[in-house]
PDB file of N, CA and C in Angstrom:
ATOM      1  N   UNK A   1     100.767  77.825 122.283  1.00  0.00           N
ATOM      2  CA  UNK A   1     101.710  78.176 121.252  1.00  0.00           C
ATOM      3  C   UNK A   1     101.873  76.985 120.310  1.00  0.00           C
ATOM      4  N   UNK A   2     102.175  77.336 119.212  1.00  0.00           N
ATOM      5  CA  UNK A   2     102.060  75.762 118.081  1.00  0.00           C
ATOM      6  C   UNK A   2     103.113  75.704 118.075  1.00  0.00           C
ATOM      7  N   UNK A   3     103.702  74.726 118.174  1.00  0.00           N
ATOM      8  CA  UNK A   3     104.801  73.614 118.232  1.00  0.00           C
ATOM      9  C   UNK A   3     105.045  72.810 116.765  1.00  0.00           C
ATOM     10  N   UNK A   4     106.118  72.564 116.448  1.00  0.00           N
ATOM     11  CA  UNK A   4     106.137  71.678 115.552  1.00  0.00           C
ATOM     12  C   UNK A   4     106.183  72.409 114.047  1.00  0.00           C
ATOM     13  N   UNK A   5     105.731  71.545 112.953  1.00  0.00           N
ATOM     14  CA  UNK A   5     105.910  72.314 111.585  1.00  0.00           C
ATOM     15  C   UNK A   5     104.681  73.191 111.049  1.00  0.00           C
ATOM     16  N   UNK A   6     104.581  73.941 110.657  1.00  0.00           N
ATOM     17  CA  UNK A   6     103.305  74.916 110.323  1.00  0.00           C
ATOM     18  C   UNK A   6     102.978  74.185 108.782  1.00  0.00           C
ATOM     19  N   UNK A   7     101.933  74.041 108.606  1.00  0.00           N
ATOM     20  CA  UNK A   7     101.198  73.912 107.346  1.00  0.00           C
ATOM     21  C   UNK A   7     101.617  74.654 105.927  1.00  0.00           C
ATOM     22  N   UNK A   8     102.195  75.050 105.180  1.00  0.00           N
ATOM     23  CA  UNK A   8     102.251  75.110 104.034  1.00  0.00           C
ATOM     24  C   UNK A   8     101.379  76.699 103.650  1.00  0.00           C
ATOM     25  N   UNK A   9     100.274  76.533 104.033  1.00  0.00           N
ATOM     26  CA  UNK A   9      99.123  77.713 103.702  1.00  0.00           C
ATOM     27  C   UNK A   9      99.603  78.929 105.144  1.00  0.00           C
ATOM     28  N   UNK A  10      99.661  78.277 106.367  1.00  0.00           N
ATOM     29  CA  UNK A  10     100.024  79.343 107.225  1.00  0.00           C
ATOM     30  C   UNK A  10     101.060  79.959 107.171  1.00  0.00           C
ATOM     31  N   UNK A  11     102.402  79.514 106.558  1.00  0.00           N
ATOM     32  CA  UNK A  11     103.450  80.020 106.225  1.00  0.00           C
ATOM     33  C   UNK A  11     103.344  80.940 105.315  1.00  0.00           C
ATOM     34  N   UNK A  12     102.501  80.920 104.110  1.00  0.00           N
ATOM     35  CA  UNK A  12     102.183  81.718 103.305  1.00  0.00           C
ATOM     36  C   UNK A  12     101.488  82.857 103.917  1.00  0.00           C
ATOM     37  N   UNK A  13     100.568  82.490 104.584  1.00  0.00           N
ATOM     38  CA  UNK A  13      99.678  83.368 105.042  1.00  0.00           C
ATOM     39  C   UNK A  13     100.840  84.898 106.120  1.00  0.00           C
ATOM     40  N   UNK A  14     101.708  84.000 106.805  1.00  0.00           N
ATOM     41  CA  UNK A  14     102.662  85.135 107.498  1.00  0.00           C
ATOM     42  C   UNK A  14     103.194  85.527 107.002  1.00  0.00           C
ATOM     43  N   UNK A  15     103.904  84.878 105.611  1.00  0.00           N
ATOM     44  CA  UNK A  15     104.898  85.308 104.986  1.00  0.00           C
ATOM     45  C   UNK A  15     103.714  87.167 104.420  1.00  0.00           C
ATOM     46  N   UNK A  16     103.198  86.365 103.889  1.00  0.00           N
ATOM     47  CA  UNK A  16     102.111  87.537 102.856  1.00  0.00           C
ATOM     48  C   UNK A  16     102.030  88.705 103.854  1.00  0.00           C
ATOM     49  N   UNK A  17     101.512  88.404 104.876  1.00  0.00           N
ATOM     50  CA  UNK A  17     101.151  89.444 106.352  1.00  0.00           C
ATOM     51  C   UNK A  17     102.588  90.445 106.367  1.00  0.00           C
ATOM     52  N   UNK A  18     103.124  89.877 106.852  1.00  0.00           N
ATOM     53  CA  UNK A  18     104.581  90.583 106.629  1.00  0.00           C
ATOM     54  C   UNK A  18     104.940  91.341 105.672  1.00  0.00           C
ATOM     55  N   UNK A  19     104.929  90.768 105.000  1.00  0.00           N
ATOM     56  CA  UNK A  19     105.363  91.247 103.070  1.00  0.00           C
ATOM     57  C   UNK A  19     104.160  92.796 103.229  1.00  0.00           C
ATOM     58  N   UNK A  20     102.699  92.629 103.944  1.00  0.00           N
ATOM     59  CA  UNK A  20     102.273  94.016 103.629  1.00  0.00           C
ATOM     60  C   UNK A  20     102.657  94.773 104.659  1.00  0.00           C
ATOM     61  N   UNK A  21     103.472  94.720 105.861  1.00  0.00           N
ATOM     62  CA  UNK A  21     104.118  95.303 106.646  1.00  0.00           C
ATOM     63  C   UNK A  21     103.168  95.525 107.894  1.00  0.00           C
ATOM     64  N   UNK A  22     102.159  94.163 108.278  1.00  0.00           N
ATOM     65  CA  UNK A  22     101.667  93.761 109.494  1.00  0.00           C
ATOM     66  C   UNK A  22     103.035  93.550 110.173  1.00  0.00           C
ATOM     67  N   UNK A  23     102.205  93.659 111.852  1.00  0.00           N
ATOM     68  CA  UNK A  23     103.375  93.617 112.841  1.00  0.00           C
ATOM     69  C   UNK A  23     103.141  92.403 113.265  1.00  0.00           C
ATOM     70  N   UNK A  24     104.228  91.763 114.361  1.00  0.00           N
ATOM     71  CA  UNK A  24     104.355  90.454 114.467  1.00  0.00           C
ATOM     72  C   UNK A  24     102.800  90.572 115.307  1.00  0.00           C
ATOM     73  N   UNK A  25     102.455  91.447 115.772  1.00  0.00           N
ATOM     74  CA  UNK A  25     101.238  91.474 116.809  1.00  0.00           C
ATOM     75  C   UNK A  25     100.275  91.112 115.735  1.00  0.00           C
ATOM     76  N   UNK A  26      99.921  92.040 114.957  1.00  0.00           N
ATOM     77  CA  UNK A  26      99.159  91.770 114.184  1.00  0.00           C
ATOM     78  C   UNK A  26      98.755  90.302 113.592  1.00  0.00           C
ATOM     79  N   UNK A  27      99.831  89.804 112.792  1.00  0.00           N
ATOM     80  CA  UNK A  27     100.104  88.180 112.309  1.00  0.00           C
ATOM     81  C   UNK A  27      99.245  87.550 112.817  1.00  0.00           C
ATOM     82  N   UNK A  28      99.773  87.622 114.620  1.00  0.00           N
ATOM     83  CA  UNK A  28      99.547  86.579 115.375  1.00  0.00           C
ATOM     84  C   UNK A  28      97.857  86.408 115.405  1.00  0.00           C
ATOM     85  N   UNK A  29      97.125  87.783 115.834  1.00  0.00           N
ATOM     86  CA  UNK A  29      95.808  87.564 115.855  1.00  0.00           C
ATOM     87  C   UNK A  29      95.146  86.960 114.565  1.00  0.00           C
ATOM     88  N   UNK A  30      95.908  87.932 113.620  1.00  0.00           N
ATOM     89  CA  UNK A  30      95.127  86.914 111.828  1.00  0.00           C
ATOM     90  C   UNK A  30      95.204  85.732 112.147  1.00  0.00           C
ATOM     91  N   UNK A  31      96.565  85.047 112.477  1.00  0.00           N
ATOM     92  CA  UNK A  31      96.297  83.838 112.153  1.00  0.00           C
ATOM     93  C   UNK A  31      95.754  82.873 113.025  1.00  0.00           C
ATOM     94  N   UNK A  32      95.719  83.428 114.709  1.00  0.00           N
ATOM     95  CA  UNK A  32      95.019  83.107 115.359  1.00  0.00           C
ATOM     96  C   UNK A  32      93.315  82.721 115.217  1.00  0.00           C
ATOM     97  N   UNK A  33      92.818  84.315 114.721  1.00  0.00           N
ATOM     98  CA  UNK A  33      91.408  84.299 113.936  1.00  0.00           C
ATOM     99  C   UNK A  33      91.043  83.183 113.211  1.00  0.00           C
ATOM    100  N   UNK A  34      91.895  83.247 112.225  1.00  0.00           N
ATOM    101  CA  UNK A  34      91.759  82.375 110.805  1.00  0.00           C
ATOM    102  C   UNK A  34      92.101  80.741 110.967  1.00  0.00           C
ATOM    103  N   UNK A  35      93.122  80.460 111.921  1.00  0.00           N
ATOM    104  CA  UNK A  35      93.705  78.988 111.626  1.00  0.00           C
ATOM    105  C   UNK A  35      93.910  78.544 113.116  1.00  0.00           C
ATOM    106  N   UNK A  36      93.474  79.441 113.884  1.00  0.00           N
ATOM    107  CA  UNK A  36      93.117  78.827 115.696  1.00  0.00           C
ATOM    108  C   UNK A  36      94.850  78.336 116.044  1.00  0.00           C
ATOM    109  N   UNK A  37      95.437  78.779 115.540  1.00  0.00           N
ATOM    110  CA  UNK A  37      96.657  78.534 115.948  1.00  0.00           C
ATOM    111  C   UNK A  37      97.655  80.088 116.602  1.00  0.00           C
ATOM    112  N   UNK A  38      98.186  79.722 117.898  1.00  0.00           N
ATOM    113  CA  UNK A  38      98.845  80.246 118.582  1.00  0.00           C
ATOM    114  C   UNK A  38     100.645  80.541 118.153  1.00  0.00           C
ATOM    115  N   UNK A  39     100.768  81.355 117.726  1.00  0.00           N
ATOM    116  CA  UNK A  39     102.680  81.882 117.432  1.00  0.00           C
ATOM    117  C   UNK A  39     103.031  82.580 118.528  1.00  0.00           C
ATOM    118  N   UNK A  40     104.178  82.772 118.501  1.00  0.00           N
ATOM    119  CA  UNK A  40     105.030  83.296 119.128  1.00  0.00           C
ATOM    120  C   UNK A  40     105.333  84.324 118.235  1.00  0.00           C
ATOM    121  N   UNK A  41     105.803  85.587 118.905  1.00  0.00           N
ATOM    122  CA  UNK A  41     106.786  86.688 117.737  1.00  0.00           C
ATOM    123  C   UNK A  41     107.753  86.374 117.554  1.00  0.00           C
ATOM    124  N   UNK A  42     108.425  85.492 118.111  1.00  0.00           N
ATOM    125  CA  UNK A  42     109.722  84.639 117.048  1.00  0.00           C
ATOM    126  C   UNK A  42     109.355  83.916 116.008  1.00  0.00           C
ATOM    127  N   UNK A  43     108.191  82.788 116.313  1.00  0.00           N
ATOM    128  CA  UNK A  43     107.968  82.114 115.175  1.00  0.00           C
ATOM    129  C   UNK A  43     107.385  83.282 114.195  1.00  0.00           C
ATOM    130  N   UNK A  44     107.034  84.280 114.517  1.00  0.00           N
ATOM    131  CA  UNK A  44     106.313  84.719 113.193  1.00  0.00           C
ATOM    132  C   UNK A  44     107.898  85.725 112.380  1.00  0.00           C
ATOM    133  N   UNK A  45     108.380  86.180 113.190  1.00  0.00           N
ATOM    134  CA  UNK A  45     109.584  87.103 112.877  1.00  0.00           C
ATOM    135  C   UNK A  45     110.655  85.919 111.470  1.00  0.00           C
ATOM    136  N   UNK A  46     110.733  84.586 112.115  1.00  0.00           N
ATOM    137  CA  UNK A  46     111.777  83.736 111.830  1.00  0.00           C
ATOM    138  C   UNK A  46     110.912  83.445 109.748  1.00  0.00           C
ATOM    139  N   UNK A  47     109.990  84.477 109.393  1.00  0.00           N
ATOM    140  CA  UNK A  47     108.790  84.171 108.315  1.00  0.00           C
ATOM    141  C   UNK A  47     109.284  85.235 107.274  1.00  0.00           C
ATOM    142  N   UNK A  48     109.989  86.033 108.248  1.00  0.00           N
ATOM    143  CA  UNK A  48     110.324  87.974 107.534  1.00  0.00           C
ATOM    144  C   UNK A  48     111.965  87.676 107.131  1.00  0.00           C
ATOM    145  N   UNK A  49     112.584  87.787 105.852  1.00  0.00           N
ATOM    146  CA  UNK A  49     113.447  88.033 105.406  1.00  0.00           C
ATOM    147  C   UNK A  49     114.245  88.865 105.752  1.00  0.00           C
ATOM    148  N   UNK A  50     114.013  90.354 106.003  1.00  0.00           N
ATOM    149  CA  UNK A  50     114.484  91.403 106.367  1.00  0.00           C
ATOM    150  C   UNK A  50     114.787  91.343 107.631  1.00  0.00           C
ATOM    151  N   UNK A  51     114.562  90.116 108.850  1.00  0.00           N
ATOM    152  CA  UNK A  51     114.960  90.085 109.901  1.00  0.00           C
ATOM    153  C   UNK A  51     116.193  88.849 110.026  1.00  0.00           C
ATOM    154  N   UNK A  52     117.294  89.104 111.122  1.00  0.00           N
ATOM    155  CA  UNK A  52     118.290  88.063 110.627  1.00  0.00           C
ATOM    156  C   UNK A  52     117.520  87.387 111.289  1.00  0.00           C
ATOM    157  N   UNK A  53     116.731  86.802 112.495  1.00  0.00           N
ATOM    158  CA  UNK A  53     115.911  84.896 112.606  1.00  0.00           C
ATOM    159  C   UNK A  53     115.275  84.903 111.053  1.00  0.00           C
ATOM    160  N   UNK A  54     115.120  85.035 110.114  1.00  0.00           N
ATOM    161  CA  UNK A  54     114.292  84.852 108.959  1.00  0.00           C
ATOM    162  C   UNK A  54     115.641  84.680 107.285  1.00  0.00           C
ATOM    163  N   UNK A  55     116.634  84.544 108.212  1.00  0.00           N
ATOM    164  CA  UNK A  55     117.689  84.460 107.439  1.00  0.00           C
ATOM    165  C   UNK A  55     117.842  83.169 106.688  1.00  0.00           C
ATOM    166  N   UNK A  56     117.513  81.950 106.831  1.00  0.00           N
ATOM    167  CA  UNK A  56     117.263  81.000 106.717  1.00  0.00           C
ATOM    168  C   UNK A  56     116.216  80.356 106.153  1.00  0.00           C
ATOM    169  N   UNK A  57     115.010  81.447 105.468  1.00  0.00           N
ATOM    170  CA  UNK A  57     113.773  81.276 105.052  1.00  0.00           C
ATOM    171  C   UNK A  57     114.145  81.042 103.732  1.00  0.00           C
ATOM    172  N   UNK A  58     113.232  79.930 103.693  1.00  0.00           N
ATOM    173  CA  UNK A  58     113.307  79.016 102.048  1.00  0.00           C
ATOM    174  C   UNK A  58     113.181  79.954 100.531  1.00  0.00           C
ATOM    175  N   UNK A  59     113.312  79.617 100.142  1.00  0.00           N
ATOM    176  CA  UNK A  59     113.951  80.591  98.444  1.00  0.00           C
ATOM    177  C   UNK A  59     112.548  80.703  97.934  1.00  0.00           C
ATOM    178  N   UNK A  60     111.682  79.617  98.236  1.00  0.00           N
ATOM    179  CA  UNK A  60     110.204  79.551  97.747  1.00  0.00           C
ATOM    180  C   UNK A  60     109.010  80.780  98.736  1.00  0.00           C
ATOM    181  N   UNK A  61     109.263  80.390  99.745  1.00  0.00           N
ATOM    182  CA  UNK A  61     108.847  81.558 100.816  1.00  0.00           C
ATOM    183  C   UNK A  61     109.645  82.950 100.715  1.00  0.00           C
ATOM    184  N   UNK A  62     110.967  83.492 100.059  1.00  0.00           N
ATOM    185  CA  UNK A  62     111.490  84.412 100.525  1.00  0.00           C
ATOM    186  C   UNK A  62     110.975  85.043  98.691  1.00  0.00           C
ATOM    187  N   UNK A  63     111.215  84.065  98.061  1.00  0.00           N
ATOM    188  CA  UNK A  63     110.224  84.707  96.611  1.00  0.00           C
ATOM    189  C   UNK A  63     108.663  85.407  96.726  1.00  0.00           C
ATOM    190  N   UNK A  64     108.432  84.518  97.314  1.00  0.00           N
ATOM    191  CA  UNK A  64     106.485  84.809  97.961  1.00  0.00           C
ATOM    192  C   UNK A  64     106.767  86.264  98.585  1.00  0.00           C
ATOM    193  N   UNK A  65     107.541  86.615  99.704  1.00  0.00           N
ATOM    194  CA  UNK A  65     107.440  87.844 100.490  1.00  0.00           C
ATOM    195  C   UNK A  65     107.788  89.055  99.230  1.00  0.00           C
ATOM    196  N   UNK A  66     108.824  88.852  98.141  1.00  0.00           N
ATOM    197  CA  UNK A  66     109.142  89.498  97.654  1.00  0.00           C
ATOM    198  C   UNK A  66     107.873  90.544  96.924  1.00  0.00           C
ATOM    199  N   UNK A  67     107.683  89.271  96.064  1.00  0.00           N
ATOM    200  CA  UNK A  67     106.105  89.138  94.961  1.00  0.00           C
ATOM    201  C   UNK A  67     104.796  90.495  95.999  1.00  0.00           C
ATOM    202  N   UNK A  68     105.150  89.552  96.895  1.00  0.00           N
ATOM    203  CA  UNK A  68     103.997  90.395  98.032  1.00  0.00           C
ATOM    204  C   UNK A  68     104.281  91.905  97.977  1.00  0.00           C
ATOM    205  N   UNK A  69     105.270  91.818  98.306  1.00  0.00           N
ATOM    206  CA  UNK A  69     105.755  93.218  98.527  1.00  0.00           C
ATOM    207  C   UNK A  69     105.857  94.025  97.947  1.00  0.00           C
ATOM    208  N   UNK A  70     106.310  93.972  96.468  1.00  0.00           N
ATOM    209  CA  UNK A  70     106.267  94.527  95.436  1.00  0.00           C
ATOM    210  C   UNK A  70     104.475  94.988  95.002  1.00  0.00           C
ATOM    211  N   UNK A  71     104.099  93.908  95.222  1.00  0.00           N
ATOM    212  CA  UNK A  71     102.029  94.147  94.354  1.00  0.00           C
ATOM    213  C   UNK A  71     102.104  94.977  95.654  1.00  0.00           C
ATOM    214  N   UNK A  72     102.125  94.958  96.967  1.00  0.00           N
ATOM    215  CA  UNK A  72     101.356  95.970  97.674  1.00  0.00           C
ATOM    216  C   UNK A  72     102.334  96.975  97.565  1.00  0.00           C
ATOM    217  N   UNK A  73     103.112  97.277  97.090  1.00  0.00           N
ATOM    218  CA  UNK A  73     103.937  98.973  97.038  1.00  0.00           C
ATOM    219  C   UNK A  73     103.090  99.517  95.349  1.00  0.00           C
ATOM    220  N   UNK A  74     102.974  98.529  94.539  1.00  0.00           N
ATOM    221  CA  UNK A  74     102.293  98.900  93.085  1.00  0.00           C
ATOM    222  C   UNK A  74     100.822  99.510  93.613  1.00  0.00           C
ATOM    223  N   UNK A  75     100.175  98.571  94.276  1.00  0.00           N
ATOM    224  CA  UNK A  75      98.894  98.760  94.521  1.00  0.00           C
ATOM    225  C   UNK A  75      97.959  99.531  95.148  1.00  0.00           C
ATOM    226  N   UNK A  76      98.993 100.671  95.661  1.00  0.00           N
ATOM    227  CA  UNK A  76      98.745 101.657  96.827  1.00  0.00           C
ATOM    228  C   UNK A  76      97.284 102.031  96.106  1.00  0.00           C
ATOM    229  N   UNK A  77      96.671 102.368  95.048  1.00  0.00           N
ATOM    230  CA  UNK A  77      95.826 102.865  94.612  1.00  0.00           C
ATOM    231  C   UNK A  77      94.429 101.978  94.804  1.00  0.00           C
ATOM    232  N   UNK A  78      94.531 100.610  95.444  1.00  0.00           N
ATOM    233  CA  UNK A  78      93.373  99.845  96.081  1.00  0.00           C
ATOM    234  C   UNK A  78      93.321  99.950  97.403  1.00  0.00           C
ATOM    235  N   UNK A  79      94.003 100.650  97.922  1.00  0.00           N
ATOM    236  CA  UNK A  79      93.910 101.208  99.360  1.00  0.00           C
ATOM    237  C   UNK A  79      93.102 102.804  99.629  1.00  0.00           C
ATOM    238  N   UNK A  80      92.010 102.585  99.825  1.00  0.00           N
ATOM    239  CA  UNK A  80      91.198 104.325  99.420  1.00  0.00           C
ATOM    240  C   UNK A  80      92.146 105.135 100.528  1.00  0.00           C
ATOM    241  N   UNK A  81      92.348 104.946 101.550  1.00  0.00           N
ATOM    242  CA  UNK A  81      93.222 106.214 102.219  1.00  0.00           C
ATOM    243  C   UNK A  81      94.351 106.300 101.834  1.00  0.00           C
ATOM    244  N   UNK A  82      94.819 105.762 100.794  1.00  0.00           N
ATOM    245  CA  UNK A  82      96.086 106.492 100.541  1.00  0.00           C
ATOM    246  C   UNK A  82      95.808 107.541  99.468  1.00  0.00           C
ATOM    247  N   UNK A  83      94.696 107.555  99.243  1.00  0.00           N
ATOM    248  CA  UNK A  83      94.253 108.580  98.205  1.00  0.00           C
ATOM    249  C   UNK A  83      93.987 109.954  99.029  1.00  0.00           C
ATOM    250  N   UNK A  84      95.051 111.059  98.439  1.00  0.00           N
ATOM    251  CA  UNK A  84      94.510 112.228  99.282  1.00  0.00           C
ATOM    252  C   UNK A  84      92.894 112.931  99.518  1.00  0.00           C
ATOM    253  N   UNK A  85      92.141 112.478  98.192  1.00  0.00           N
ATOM    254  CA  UNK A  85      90.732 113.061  98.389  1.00  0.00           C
ATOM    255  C   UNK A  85      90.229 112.249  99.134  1.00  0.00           C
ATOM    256  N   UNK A  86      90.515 111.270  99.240  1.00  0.00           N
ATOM    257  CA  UNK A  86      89.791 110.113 100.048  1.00  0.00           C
ATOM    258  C   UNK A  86      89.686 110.813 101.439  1.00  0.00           C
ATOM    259  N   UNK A  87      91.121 111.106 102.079  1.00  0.00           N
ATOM    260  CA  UNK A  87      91.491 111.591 103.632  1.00  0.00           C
ATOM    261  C   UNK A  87      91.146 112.927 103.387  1.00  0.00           C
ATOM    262  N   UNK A  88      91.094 113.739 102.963  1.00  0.00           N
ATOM    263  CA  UNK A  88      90.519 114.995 102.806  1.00  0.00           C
ATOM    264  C   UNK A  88      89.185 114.866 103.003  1.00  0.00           C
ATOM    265  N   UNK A  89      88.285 114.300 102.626  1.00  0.00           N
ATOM    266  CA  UNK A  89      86.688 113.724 102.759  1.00  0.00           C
ATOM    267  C   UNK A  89      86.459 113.691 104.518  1.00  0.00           C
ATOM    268  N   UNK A  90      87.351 112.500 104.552  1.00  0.00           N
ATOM    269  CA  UNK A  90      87.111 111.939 105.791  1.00  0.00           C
ATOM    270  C   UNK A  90      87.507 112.685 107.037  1.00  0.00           C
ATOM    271  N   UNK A  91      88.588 113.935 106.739  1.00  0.00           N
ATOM    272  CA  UNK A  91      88.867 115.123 107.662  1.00  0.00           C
ATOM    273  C   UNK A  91      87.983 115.843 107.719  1.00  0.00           C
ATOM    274  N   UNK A  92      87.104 115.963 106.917  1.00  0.00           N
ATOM    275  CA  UNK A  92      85.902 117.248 106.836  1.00  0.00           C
ATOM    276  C   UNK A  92      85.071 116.783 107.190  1.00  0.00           C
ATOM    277  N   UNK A  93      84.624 115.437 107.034  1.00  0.00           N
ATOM    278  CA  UNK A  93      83.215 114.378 107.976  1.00  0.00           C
ATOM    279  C   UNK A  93      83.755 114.583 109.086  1.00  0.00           C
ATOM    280  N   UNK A  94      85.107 114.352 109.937  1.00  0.00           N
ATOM    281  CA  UNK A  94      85.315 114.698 111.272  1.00  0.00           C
ATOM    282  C   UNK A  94      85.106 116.662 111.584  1.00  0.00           C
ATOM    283  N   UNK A  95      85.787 116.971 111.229  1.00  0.00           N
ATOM    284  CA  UNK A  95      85.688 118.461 110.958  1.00  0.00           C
ATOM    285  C   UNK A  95      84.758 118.903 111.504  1.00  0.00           C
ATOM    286  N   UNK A  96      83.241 118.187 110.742  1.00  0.00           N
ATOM    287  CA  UNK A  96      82.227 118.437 110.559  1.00  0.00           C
ATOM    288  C   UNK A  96      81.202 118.307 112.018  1.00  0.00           C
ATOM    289  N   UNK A  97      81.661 117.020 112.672  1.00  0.00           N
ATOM    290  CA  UNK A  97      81.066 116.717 113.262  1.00  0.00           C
ATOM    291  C   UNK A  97      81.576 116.895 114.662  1.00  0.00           C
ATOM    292  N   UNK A  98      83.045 117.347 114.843  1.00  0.00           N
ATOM    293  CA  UNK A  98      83.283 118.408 115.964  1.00  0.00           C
ATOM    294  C   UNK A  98      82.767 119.256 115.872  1.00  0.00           C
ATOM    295  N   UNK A  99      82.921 120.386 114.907  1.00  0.00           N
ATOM    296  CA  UNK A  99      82.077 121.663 114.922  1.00  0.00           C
ATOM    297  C   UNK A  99      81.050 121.528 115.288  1.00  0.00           C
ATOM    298  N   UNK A 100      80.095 120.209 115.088  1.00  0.00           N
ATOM    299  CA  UNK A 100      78.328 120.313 115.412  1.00  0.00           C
ATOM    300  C   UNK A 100      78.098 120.073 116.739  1.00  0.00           C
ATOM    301  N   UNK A 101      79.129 119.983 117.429  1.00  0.00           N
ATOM    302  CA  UNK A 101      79.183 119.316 119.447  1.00  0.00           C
ATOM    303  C   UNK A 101      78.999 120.703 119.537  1.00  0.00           C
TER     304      UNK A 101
END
């Protein structure tokens, strides 16, 4: 588990994670993956605004989650499954390929 102060970029990095509404599970492996560092779901929770441990999160970080949050609620349209033809496609490729068993 990492101990001590987090880097500047990893804070961002959870904050951002969060902000697109990854779970603390989630976080942990990104940032595990990415920066070989071990959290806790407190340390990552204490990153989320909307939680009271995260009550205390810096004005510079709690701006960042905002920003985040906002572009990914705008942006739904760079996400192909949120597009109904998109999941309609991809129901009929399954569809498709039950029926052929």
């Amino acid at each position: 588990m990492a101990t001590g102060r987090l880097p500047d970029h990893v804070k961002e990095a959870v904050v951002q994670a969060l902000a697109c509404f990854d779970t603390p599970k989630q976080v942990r492996s990104a940032i595990q993956a990415e920066y070989g560092l071990d959290l806790s779901p407190q340390q990552i929770e204490a990153y989320d605004p909307n939680k009271s441990t995260g009550r205390n999160l810096s004005e510079r970080l709690r701006m960042l989650f905002e920003r985040t949050r906002r572009k990914f609620h705008e942006d739904l349209s760079d996400i192909p499954v949120s597009n109904k033809a998109y999941r309609l496609r991809a129901l009929s490729r399954l569809y498709a390929q039950a029926e052929s068993r």
